[in-house]
Protein backbone atom coordinates (compact mmCIF):
# COMPACT_ATOMS: atom_id res chain seq x y z
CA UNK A 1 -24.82 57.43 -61.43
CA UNK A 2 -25.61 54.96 -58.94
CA UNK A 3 -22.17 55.10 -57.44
CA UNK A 4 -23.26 59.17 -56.93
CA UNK A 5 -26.21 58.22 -55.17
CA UNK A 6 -26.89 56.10 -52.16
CA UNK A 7 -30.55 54.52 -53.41
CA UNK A 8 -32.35 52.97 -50.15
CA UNK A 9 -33.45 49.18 -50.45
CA UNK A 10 -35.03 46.57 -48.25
CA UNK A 11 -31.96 45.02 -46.32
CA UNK A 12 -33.96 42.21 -44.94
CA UNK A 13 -34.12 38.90 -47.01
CA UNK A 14 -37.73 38.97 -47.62
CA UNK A 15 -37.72 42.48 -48.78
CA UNK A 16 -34.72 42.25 -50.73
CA UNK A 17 -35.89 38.86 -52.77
CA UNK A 18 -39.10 40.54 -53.01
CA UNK A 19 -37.73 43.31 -55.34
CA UNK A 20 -35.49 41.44 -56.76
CA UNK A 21 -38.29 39.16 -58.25
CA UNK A 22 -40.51 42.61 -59.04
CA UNK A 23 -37.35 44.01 -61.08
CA UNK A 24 -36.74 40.69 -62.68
CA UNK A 25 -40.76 40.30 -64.00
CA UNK A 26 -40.70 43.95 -65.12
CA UNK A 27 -37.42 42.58 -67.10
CA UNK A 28 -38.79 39.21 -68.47
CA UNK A 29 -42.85 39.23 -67.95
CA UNK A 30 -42.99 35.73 -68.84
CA UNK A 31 -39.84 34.01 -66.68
CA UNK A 32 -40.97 30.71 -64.55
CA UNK A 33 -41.75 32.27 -61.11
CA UNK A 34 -40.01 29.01 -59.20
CA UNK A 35 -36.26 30.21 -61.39
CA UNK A 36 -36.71 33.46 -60.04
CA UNK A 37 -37.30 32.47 -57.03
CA UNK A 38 -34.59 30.77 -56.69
CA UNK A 39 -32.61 32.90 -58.30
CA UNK A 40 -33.93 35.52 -56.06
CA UNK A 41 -32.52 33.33 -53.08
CA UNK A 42 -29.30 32.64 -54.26
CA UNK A 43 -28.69 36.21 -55.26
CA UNK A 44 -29.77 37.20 -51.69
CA UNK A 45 -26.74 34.91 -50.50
CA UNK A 46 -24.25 36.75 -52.70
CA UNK A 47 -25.18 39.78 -53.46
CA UNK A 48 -27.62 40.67 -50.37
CA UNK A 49 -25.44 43.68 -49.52
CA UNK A 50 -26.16 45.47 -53.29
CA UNK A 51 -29.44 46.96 -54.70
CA UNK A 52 -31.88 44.06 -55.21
CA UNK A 53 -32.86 46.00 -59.03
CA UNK A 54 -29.20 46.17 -59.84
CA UNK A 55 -28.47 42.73 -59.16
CA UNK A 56 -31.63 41.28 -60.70
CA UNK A 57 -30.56 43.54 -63.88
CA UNK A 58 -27.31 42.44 -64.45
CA UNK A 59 -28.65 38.63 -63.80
CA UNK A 60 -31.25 39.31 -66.57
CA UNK A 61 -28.20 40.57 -68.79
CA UNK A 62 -25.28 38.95 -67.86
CA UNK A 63 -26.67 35.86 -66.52
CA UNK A 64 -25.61 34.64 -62.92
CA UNK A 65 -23.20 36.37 -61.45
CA UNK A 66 -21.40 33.60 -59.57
CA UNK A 67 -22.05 29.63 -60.79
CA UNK A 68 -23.12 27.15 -58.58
């Protein structure tokens, strides 16, 4: 479905770590705001080219996508 539609998002870094974080605490409500910060950051790095939602819901299910 999502490969059928082209969904806008934020393409800046602020905007894009900004809802990633907003998906992520309508995923886990009570996550440490500095981890998904940071998270938020290093998924920005990565994945900064893909929906910030989609990203921050596969993180939430799959864990990080790439290791450190």
């Amino acid at each position: 479905m999502l490969a059928a539609h082209r969904v806008a998002f934020p393409r800046d870094q602020a905007g894009w770590t900004d809802a990633y974080v907003t998906s992520m605490s309508r995923l886990d409500s009570g996550a440490d705001p500095q981890r998904v910060e940071s998270a938020a950051l290093a998924a920005w790095r990565t994945h900064g080219w893909a929906h910030p939602a989609v990203i921050a819901h596969l993180e939430h299910a799959l864990g990080p996508l790439l290791a450190d």
